[in-house]
Protein backbone atom coordinates (compact mmCIF):
# COMPACT_ATOMS: atom_id res chain seq x y z
CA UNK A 1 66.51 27.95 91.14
CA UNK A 2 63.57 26.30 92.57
CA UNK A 3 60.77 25.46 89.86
CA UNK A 4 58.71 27.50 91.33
CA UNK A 5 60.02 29.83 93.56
CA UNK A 6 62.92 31.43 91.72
CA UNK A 7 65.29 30.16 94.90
CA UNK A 8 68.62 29.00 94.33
CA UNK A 9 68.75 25.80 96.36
CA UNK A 10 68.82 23.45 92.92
CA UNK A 11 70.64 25.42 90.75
CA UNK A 12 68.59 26.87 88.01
CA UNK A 13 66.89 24.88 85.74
CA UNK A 14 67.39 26.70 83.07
CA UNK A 15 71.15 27.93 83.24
CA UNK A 16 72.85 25.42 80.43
CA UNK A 17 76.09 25.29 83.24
CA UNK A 18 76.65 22.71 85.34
CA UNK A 19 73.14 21.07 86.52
CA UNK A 20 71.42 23.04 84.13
CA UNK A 21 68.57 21.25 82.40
CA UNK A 22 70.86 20.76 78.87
CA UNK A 23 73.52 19.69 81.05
CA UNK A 24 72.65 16.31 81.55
CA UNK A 25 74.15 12.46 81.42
CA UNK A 26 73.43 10.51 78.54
CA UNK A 27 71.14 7.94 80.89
CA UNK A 28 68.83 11.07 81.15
CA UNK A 29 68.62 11.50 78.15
CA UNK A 30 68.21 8.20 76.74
CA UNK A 31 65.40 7.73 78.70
CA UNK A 32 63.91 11.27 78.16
CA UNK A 33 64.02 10.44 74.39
CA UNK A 34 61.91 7.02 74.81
CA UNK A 35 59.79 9.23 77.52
CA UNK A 36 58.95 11.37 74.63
CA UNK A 37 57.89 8.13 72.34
CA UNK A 38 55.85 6.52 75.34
CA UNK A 39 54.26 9.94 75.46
CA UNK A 40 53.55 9.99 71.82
CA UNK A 41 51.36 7.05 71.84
CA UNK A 42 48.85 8.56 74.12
CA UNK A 43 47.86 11.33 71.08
CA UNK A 44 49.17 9.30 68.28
CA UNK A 45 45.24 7.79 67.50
CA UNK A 46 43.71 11.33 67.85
CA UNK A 47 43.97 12.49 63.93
CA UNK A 48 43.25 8.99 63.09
CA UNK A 49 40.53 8.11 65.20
CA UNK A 50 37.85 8.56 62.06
CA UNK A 51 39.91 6.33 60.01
CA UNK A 52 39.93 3.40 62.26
CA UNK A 53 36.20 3.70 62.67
CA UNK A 54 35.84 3.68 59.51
CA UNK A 55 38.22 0.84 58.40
CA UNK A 56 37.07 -1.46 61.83
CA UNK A 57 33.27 -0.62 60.28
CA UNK A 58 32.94 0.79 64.33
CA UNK A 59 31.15 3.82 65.90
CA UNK A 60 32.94 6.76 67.58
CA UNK A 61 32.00 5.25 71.11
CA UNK A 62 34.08 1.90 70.31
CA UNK A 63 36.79 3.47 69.02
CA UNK A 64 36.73 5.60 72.14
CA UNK A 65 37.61 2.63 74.14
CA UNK A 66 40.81 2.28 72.40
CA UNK A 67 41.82 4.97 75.12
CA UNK A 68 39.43 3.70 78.04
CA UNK A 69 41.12 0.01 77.89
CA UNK A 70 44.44 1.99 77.48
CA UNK A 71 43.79 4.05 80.87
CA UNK A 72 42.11 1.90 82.68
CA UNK A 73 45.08 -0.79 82.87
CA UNK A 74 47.35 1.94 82.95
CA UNK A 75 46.11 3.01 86.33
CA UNK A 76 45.31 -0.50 87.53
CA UNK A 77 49.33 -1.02 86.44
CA UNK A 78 50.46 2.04 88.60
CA UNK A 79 49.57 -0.53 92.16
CA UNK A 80 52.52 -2.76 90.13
CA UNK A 81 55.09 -0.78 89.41
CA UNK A 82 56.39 -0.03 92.24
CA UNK A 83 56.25 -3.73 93.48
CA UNK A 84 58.07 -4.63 90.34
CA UNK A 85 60.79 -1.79 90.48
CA UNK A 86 61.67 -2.15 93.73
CA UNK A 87 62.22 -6.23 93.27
CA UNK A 88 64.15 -5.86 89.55
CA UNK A 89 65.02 -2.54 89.57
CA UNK A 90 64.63 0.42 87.48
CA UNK A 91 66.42 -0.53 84.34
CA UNK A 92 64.96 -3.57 84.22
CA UNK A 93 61.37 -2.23 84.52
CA UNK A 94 61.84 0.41 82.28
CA UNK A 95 63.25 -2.26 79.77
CA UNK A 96 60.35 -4.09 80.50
CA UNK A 97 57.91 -1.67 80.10
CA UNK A 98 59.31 -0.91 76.72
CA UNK A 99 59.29 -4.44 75.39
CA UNK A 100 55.43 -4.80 75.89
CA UNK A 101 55.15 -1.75 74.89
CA UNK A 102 57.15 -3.08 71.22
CA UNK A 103 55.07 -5.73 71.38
CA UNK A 104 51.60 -4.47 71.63
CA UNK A 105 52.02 -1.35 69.77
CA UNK A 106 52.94 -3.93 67.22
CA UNK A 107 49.74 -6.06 67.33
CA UNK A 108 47.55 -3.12 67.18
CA UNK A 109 48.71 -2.55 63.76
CA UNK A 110 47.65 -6.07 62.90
CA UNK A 111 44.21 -5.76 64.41
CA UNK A 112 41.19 -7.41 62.44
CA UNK A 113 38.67 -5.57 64.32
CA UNK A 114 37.86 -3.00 66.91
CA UNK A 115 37.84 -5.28 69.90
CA UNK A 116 41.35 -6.71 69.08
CA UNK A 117 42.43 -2.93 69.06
CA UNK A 118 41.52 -2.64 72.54
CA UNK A 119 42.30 -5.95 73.89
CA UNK A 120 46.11 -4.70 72.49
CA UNK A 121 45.87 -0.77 73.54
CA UNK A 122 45.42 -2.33 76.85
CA UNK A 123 48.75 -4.22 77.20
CA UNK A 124 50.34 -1.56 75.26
CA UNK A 125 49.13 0.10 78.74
CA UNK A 126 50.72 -1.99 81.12
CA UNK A 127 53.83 -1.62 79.57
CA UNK A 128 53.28 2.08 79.09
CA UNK A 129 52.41 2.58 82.75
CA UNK A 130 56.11 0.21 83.63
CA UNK A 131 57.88 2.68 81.86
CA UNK A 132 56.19 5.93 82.31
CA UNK A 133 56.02 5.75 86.56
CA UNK A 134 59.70 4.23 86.22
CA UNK A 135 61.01 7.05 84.23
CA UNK A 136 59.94 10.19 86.59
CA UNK A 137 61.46 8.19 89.12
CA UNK A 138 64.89 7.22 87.28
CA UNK A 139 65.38 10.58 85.63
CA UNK A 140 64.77 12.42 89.27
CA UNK A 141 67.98 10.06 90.54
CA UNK A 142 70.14 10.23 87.86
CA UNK A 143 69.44 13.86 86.79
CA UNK A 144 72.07 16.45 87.61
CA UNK A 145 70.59 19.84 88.97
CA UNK A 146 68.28 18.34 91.37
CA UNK A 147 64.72 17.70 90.99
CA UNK A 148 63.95 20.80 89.45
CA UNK A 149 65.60 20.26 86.63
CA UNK A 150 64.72 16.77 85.95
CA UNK A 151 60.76 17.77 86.58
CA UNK A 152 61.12 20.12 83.95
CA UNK A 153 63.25 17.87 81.90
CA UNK A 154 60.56 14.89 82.29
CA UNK A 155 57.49 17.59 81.04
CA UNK A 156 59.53 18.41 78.37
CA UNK A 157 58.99 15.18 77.13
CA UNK A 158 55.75 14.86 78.16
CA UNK A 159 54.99 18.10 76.14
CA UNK A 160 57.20 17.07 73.09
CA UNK A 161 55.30 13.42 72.96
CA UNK A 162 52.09 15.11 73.21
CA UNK A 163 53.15 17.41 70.64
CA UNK A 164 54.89 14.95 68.24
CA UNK A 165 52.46 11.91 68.61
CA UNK A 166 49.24 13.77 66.53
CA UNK A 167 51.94 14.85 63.65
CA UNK A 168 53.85 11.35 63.61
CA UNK A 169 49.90 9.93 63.39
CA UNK A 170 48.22 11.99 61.17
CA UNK A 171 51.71 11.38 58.65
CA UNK A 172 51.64 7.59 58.86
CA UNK A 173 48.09 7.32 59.46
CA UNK A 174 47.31 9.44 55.92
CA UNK A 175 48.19 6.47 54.04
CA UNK A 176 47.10 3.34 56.60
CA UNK A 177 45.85 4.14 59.98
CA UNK A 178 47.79 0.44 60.96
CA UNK A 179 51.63 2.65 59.72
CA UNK A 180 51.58 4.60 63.22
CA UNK A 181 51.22 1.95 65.45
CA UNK A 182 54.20 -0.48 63.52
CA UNK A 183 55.83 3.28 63.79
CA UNK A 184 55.32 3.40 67.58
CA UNK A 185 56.89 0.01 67.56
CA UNK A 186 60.03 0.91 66.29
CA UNK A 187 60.87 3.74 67.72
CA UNK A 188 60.44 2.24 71.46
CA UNK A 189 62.16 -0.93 70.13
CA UNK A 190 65.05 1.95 69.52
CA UNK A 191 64.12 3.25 72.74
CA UNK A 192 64.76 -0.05 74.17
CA UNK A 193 68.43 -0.30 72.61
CA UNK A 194 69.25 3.38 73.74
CA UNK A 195 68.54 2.52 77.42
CA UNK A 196 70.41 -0.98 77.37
CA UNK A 197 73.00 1.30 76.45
CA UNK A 198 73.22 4.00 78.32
CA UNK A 199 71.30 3.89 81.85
CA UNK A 200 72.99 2.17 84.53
CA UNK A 201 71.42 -0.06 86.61
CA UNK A 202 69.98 2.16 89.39
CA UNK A 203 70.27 1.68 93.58
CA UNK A 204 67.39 -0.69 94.63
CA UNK A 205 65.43 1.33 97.61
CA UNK A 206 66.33 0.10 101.02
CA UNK A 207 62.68 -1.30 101.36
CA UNK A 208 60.59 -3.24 98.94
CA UNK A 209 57.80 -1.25 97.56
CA UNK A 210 54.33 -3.68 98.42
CA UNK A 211 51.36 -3.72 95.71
CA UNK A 212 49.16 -1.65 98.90
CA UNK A 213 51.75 1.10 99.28
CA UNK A 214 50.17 3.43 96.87
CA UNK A 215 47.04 3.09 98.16
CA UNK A 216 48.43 3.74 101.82
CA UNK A 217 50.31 6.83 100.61
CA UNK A 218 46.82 8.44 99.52
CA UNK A 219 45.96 8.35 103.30
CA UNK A 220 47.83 11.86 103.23
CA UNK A 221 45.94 14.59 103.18
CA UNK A 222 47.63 16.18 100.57
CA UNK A 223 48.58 13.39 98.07
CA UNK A 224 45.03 12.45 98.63
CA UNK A 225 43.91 16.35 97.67
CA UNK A 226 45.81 16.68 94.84
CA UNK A 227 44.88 13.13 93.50
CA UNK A 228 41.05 14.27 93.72
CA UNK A 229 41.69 17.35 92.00
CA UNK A 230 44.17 15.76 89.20
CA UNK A 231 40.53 12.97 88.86
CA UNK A 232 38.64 15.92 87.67
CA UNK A 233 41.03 17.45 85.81
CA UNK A 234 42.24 14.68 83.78
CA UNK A 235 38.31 13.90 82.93
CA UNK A 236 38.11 17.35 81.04
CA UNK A 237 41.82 16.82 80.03
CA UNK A 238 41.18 13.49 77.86
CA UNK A 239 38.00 14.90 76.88
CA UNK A 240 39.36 17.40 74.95
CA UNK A 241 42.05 14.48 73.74
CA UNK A 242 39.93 11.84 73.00
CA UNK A 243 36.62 13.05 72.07
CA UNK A 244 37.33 16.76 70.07
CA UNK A 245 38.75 14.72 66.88
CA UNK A 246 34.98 13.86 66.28
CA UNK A 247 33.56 17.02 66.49
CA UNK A 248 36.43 18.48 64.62
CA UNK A 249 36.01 15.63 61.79
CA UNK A 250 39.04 16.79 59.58
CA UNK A 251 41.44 14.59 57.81
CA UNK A 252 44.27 13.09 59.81
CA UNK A 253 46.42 15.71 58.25
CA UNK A 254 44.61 18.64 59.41
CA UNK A 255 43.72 16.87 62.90
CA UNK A 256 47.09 16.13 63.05
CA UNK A 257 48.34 19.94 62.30
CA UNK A 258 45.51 21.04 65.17
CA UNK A 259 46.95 18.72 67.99
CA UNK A 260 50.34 19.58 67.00
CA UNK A 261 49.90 23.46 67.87
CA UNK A 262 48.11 22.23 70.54
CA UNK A 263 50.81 20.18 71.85
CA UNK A 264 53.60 23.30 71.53
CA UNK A 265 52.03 25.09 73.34
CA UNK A 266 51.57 22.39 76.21
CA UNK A 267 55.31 21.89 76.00
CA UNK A 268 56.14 25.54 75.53
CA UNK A 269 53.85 26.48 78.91
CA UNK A 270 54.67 22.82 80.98
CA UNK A 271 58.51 24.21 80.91
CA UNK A 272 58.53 27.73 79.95
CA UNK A 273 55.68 29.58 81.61
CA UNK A 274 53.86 27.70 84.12
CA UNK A 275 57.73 28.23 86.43
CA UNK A 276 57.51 31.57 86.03
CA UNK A 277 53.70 32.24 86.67
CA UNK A 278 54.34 30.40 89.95
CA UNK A 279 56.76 32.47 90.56
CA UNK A 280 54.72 35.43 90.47
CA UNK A 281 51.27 34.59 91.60
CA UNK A 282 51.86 31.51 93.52
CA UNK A 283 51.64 27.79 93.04
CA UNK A 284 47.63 27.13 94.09
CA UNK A 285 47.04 30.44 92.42
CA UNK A 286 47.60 29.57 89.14
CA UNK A 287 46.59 25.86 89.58
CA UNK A 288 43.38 27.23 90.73
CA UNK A 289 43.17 29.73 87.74
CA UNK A 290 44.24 27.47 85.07
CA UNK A 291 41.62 25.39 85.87
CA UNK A 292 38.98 27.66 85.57
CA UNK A 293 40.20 28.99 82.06
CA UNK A 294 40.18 25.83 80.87
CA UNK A 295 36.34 25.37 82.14
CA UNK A 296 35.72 28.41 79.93
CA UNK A 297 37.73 27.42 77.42
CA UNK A 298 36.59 23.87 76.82
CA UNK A 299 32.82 25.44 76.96
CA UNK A 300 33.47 28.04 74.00
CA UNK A 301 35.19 24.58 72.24
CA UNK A 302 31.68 23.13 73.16
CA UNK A 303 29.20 25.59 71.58
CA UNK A 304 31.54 27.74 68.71
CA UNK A 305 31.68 27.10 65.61
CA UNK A 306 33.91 24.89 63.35
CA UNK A 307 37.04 27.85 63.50
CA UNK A 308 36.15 28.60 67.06
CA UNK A 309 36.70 25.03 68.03
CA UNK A 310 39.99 24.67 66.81
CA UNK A 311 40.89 27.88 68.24
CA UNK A 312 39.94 26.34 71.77
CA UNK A 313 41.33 22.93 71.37
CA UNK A 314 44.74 25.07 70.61
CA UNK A 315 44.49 26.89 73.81
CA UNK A 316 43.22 24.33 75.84
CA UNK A 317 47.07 23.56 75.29
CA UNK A 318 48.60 26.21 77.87
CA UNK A 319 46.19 25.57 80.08
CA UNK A 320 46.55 21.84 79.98
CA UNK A 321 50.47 22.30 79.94
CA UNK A 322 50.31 24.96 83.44
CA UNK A 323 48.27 22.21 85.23
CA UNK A 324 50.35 19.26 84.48
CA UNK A 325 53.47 20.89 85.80
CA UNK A 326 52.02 22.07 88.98
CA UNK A 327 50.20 18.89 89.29
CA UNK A 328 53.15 16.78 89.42
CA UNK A 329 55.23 19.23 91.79
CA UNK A 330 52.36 18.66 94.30
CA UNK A 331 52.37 14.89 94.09
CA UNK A 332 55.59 14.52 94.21
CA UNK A 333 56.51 17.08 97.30
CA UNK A 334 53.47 16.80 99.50
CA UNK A 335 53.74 14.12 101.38
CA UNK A 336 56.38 12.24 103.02
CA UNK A 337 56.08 8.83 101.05
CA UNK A 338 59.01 7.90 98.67
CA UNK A 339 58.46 9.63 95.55
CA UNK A 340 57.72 6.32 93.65
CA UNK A 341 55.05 5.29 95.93
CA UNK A 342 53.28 8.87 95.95
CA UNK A 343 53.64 8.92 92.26
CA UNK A 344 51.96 5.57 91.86
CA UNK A 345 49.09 6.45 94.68
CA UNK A 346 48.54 9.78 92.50
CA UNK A 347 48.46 8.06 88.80
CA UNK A 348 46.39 5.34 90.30
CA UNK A 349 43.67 7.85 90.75
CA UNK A 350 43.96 10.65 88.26
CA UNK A 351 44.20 7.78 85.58
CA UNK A 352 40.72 6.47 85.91
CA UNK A 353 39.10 9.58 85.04
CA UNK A 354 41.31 9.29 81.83
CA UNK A 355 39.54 6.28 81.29
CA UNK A 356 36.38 7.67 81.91
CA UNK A 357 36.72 10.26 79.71
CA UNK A 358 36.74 8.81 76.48
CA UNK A 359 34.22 6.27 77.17
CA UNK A 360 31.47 8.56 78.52
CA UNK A 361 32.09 11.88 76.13
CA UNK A 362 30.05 9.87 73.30
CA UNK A 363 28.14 8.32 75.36
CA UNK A 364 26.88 11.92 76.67
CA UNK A 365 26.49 12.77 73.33
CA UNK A 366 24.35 9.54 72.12
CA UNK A 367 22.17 10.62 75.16
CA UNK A 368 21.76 14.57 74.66
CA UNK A 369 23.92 16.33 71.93
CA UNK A 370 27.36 17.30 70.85
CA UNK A 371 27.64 20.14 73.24
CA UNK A 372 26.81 18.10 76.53
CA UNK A 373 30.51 16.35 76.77
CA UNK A 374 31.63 19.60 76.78
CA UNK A 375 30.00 21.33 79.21
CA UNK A 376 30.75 18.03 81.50
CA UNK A 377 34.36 19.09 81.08
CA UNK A 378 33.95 22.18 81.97
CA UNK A 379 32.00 20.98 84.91
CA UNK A 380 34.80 19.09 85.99
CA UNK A 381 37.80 21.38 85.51
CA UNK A 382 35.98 23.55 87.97
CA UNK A 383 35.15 21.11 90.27
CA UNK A 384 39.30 20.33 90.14
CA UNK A 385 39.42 24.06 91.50
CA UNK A 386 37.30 23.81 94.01
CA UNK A 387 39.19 20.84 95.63
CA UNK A 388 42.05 22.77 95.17
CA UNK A 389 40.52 25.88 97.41
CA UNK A 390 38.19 23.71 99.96
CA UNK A 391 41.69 21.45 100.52
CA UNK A 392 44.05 24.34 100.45
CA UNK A 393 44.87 23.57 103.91
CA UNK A 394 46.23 19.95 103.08
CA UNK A 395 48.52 21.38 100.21
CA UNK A 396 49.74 24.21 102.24
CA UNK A 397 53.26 21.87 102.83
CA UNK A 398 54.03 22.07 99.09
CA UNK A 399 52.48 25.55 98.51
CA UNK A 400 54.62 27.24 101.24
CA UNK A 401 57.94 25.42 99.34
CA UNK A 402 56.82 26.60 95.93
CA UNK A 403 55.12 29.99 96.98
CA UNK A 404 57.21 33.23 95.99
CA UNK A 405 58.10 35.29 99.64
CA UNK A 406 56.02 37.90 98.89
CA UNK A 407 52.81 35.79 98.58
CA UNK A 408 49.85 35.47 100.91
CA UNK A 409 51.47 34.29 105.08
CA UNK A 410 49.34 31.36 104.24
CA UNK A 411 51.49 30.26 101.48
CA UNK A 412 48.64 29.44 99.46
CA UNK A 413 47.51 32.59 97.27
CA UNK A 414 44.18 34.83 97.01
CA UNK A 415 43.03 31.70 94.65
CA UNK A 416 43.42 29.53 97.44
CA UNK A 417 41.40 32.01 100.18
């Protein structure tokens, strides 16, 4: 069935038979697996964020920009990869990709001070953002079932990375906080060897992808709608991420235990519920929804005390999980530009505010107090449902394909107007 809709024109996702999401070649799942590592690294500093300030003798806002430099090149990198993959090919960029990746991840775990940690999170990011656009991409063509099933499939990983990466940190990272990032290292450098294996070369596209094609793509209405909304989203997203690990201040174990549940339950609502709730309410709906319960959410994190707070960053999970899924449906089947290129237009933008994030949440704190970041996030997350109901009109082409038949004859849901 559809992802969304419950209709039959893909198969179902979920059905283990033929094109069924477990039903897969071993490319797919090769480069699933090292999906899953590359997503790891994005939350494998969070329970050991205190522990490199402390052992780099840096404050919370430095060590902050171990994910600004990482996000910032990473969305710079998406106007690349597309020029790159469409010259050398997808195996070769995701091999690429994982090789810098190897490499940097390395050198971060050799790092004599705070600003060589960032000058190395930020190639770590380049090759991150080779592999990560490339994968979507190569897992879409070579997945059987359609694109349903490799969308799900791809947030799976996602959601098991994001899940994984805290537990694998806070483990290493109890003894050294330089052990996860060597870890990192080896597992993509067996990442690497799975892929070589495994994935075929893939078909070049007819045309060659140009470094302005991204940007041209946003000129749709709807690419351009749901990259604005995924900008203020992602801010409150990698708020959450990057800056609750301070304000939580518990050893990387604990951290680590705290980001894990959170990350389940992204997984568990990225691929379980957030098909099903579209389903039933409507894609825009619960886009529009989600958002605002993680507003409220990430407020109650803001001003609650010390149980209260980790009760909130755990939920922020679900919500975080529902938006990502919907989010990358919408990029990726609202406009007419190649996939790739829309993909690339979409990160491009929704990655800066992941830059952002990190850098300005202490920042906001240095110039007011601890609950200020907060209630920016919240800000945002609402402002990322308002885009989504002032713009419903330009994401009406996707809506109306992942809408349920009995919804609204807009297509777009009573969240939507």
């Amino acid at each position: 069935m559809n992802s969304s809709t419950g209709v039959p024109a893909e198969g179902d996702p979920f059905d283990a038979g033929a094109g069924g999401i477990l039903r897969q070649p071993k490319a797919v799942w090769a480069t699933a697996g090292a999906s899953v590592v590359a997503f790891m690294g994005i939350g494998l500093v969070d329970p050991i964020l205190p522990s490199i300030a402390e052992g780099l003798d840096a404050s919370a806002s430095q060590v902050s920009l171990l994910f600004t430099s990482y996000f910032l090149i990473t969305a710079l990198a998406m106007l690349v990869t597309g020029f790159v993959s469409s010259r050398i090919g997808g195996k070769k960029t995701l091999l690429l990709g994982l090789a810098l990746v190897v490499v940097f991840a390395g050198l971060s775990g050799t790092s004599g001070s705070v600003g060589e940690l960032v000058g190395f999170r930020a190639g770590w990011g380049l090759g991150n953002a080779l592999f990560v656009s490339t994968a979507l991409a190569v897992i879409v063509g070579a997945a059987a079932g359609g694109s349903a099933a490799a969308i799900l499939l791809y947030e799976s990983a996602l959601g098991l990375g994001m899940a994984c990466g805290p537990l694998v940190g806070a483990l290493l990272g109890d003894a050294s906080w330089r052990y996860p990032f060597f870890g990192t290292a080896v597992l993509m450098a067996i990442g690497f060897l799975c892929i070589t294996a495994f994935l075929k070369e893939q078909p070049r596209p007819a045309r060659k992808t140009s470094l302005l094609d991204p940007v041209k793509a946003l000129g749709h209405g709807g690419l351009a709608s749901a990259a604005a909304s995924a900008f203020f989203y992602n801010y409150t997203f990698f708020t959450v991420l990057a800056f609750t690990p301070f304000v939580l201040d518990m050893t990387p174990y604990k951290s680590g235990a705290v980001f894990f549940a959170w990350g389940v339950l992204l997984a568990v609502f990225s691929v379980l519920v957030a098909p099903r709730l579209q389903e039933r309410f409507g894609s825009l709906r619960v886009l529009g929804g989600s958002l605002v319960l993680l507003a409220a959410d990430v407020l109650v994190l803001g001003y609650g005390n010390h149980t209260t707070a980790i009760v909130c960053t755990i939920l922020s999970g679900a919500f975080i999980g529902v938006n990502n899924t919907v989010y990358t449906e919408l990029a990726l089947g609202v406009s007419d530009a190649p996939r790739p290129v829309a993909s690339a237009g979409y990160n491009f933008v929704r990655w800066f505010a992941a830059a952002a994030a990190p850098f300005f949440a202490p920042k906001i704190e240095e110039w007011s107090d601890i609950h200020m970041p907060f209630v920016v996030a919240a800000v945002t997350a609402v402002l990322g449902a308002v885009v989504v109901r002032l713009r419903r009109a330009s994401l009406t082409r996707e809506a109306e394909e992942l809408e349920p038949k009995h919804a609204s004859e807009d297509g777009v849901g009573a969240f939507a107007g």
